[in-house]
Protein backbone atom coordinates (compact mmCIF):
# COMPACT_ATOMS: atom_id res chain seq x y z
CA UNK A 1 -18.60 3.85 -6.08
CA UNK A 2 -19.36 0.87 -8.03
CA UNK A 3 -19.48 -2.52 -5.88
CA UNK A 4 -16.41 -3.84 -7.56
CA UNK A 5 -14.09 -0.99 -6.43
CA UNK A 6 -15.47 -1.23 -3.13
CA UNK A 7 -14.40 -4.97 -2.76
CA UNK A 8 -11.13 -3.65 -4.74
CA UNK A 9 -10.45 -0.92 -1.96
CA UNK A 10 -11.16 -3.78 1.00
CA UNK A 11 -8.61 -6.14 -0.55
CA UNK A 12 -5.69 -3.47 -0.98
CA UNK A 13 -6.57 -2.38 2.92
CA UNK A 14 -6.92 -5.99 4.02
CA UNK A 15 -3.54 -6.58 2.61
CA UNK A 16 -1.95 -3.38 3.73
CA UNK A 17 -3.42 -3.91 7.63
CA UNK A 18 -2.30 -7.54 7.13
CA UNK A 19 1.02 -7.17 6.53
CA UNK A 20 1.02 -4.02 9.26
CA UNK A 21 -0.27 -6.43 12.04
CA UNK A 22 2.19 -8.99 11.69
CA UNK A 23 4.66 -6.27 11.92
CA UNK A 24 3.43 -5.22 15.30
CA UNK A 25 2.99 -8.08 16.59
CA UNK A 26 6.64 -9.67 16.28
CA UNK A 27 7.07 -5.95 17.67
CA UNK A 28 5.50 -6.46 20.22
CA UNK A 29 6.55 -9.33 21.26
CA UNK A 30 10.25 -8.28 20.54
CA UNK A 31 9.67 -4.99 22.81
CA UNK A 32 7.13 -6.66 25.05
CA UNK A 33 4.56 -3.55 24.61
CA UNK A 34 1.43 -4.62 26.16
CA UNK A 35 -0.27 -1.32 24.68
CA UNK A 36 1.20 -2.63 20.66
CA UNK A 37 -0.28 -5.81 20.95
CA UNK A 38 -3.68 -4.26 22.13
CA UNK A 39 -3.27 -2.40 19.17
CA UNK A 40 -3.40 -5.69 17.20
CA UNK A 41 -6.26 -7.13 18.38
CA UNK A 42 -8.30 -3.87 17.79
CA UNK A 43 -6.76 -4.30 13.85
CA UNK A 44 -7.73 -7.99 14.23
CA UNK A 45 -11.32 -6.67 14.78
CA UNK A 46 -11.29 -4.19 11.84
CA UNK A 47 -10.15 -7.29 9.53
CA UNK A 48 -13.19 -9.11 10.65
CA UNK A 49 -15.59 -6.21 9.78
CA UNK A 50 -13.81 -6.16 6.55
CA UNK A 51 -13.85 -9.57 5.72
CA UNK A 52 -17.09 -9.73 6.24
CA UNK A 53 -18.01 -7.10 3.96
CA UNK A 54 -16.46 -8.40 1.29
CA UNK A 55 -18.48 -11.11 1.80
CA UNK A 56 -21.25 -9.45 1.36
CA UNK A 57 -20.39 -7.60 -1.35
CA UNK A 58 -19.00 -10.35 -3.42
CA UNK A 59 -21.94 -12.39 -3.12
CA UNK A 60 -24.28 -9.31 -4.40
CA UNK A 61 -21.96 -8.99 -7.03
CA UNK A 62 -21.99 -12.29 -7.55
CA UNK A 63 -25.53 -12.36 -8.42
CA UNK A 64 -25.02 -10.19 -11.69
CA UNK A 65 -22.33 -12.86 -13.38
CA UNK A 66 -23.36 -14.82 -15.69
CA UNK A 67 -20.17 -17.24 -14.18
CA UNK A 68 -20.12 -16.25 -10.55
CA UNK A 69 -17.62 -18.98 -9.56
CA UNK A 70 -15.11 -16.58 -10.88
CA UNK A 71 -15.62 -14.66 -7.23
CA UNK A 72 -14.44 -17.04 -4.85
CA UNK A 73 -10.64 -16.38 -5.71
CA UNK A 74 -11.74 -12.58 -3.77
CA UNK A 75 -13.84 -14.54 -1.02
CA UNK A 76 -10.57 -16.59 -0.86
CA UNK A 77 -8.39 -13.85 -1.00
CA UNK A 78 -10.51 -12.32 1.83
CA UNK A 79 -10.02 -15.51 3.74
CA UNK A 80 -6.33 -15.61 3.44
CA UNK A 81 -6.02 -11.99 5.16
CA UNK A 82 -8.35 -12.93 7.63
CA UNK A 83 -6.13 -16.28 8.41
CA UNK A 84 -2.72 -13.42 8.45
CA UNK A 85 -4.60 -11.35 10.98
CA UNK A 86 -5.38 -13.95 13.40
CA UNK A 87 -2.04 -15.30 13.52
CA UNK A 88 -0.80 -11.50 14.66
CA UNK A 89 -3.07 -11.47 17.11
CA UNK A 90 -2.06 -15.31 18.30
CA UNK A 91 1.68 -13.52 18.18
CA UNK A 92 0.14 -10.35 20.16
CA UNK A 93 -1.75 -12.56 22.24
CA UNK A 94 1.81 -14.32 23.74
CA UNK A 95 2.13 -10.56 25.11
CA UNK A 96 -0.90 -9.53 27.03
CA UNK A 97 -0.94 -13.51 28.30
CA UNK A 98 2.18 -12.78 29.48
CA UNK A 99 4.36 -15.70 28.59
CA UNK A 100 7.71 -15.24 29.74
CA UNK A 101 10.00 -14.82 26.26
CA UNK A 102 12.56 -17.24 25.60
CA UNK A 103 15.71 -16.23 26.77
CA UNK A 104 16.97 -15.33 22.84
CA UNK A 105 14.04 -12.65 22.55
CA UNK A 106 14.83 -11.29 26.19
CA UNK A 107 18.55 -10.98 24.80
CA UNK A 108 17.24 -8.91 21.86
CA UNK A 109 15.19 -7.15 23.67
CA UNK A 110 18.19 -5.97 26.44
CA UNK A 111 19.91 -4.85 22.89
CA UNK A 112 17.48 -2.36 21.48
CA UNK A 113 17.60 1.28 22.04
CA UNK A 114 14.88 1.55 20.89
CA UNK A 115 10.58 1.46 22.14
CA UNK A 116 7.56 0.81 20.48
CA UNK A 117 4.60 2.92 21.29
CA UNK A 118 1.38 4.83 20.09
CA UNK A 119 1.44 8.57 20.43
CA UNK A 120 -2.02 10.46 20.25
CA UNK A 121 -1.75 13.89 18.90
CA UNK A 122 -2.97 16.62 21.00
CA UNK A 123 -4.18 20.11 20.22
CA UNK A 124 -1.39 21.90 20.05
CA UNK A 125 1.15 19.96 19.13
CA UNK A 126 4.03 21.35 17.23
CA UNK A 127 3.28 18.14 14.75
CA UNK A 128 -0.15 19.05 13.05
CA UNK A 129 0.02 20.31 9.41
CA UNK A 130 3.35 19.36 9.10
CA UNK A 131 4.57 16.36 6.46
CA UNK A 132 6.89 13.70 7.86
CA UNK A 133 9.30 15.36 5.62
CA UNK A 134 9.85 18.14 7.39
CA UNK A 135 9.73 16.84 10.29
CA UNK A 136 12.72 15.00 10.40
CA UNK A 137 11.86 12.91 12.99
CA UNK A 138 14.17 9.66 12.37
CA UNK A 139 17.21 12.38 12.49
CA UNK A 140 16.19 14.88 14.79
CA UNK A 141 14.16 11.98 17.50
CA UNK A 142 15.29 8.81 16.24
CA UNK A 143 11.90 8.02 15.33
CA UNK A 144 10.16 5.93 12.60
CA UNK A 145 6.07 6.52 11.86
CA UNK A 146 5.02 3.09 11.27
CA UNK A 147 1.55 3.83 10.66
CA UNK A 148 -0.74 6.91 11.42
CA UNK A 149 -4.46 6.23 12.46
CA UNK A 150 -6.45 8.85 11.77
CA UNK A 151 -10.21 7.70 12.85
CA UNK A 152 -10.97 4.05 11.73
CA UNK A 153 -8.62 4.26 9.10
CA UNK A 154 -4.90 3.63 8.92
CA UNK A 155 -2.05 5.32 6.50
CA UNK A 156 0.66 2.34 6.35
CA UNK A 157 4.48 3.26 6.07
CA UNK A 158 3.78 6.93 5.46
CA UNK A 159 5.98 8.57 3.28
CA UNK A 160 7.14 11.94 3.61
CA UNK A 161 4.56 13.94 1.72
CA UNK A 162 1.84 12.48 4.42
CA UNK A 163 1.02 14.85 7.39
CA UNK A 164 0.10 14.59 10.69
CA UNK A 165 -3.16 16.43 12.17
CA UNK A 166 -4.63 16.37 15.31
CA UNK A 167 -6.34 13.13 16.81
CA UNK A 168 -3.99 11.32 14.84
CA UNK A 169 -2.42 8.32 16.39
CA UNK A 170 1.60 7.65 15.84
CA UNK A 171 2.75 3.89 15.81
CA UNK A 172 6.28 4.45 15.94
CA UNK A 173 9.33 3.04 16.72
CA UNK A 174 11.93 5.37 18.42
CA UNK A 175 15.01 5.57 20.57
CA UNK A 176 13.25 8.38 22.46
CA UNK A 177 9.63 7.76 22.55
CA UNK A 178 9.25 10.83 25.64
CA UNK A 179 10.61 13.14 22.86
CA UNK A 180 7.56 11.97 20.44
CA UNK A 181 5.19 11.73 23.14
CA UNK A 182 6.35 15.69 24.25
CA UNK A 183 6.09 16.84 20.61
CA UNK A 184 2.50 15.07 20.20
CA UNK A 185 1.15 17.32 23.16
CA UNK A 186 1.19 14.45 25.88
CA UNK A 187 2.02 14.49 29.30
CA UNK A 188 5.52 12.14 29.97
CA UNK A 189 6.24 11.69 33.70
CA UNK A 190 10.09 12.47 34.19
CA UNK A 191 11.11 10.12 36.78
């Protein structure tokens, strides 16, 4: 892989985790999930590696133009994604402080049905091999995948022809989140 599409696949994953941090952290703050917003500031981390590689990259790339000014719009763009993720983990960060919410997010929060969580997927589990699609989980658990972590990386909004295998991590939203956690192969404590 040439340095240019491996500066090209940084920026579409810096944007993609970008946009998936400030998701979870609003979520977190809006379902007060301690373990989401840890989740954020592990992403926050990744960015920086990333960013920082880019860096790198661009200037060694740079080094081959003949007009090598033309590569700070990706150093900026790298920049900008890096300014995104640390305002999601400033969001997250309201969390594991814990700041008491204003009374208008505890009011949301009463309202939801539904949790916010990170499911690992055991050995075992009924889930591996299978796509989201048949599945069914929003209809059968009332349960949306979010994002599945699979090692270091991350699959963002998976659609229904991605699977699940084990080791996986779920970040999902659900109105049963004991349901996904069974299905995954993890212990839930009935109380």
């Amino acid at each position: 892989m040439s340095e240019r599409e491996e500066i090209r696949e940084y920026l579409v994953e810096m944007k993609d985790l970008s946009a998936l941090m400030v998701d979870l952290a609003f979520s977190s703050v809006m379902y007060n999930s301690d373990e989401i917003a840890e989740e954020v500031y592990l992403l926050e981390e990744r960015m920086d590696d990333m960013t920082l590689a880019v860096k790198k990259l661009t200037l060694r790339e740079a080094k081959k133009e003949d007009e090598p000014e033309r590569l700070l719009s990706v150093i900026d763009l790298a920049d900008i994604n890096e300014r995104i993720a640390d305002a999601a983990y400033s969001i997250a960060d309201i969390v594991l402080r814990d700041i008491e919410p204003h009374p208008i997010i505890r009011a949301i929060m009463e309202e939801t049905e539904e949790e916010l969580g990170r499911v690992q997927v055991r050995s075992g589990s009924v889930l591996i091999g299978k796509t989201l699609q048949q599945l069914k989980l929003p209809s059968k658990t009332g349960t949306r995948i979010l994002a599945i972590k699979r090692g270091n990386r991350y699959l963002y909004n998976p659609g229904k022809d991605d699977w699940i295998e084990e080791g996986d991590v779920l970040i999902a939203v659900s109105s049963d989140m004991d349901k996904l956690r069974k299905l995954a192969g993890e212990e839930v404590n009935e109380d």
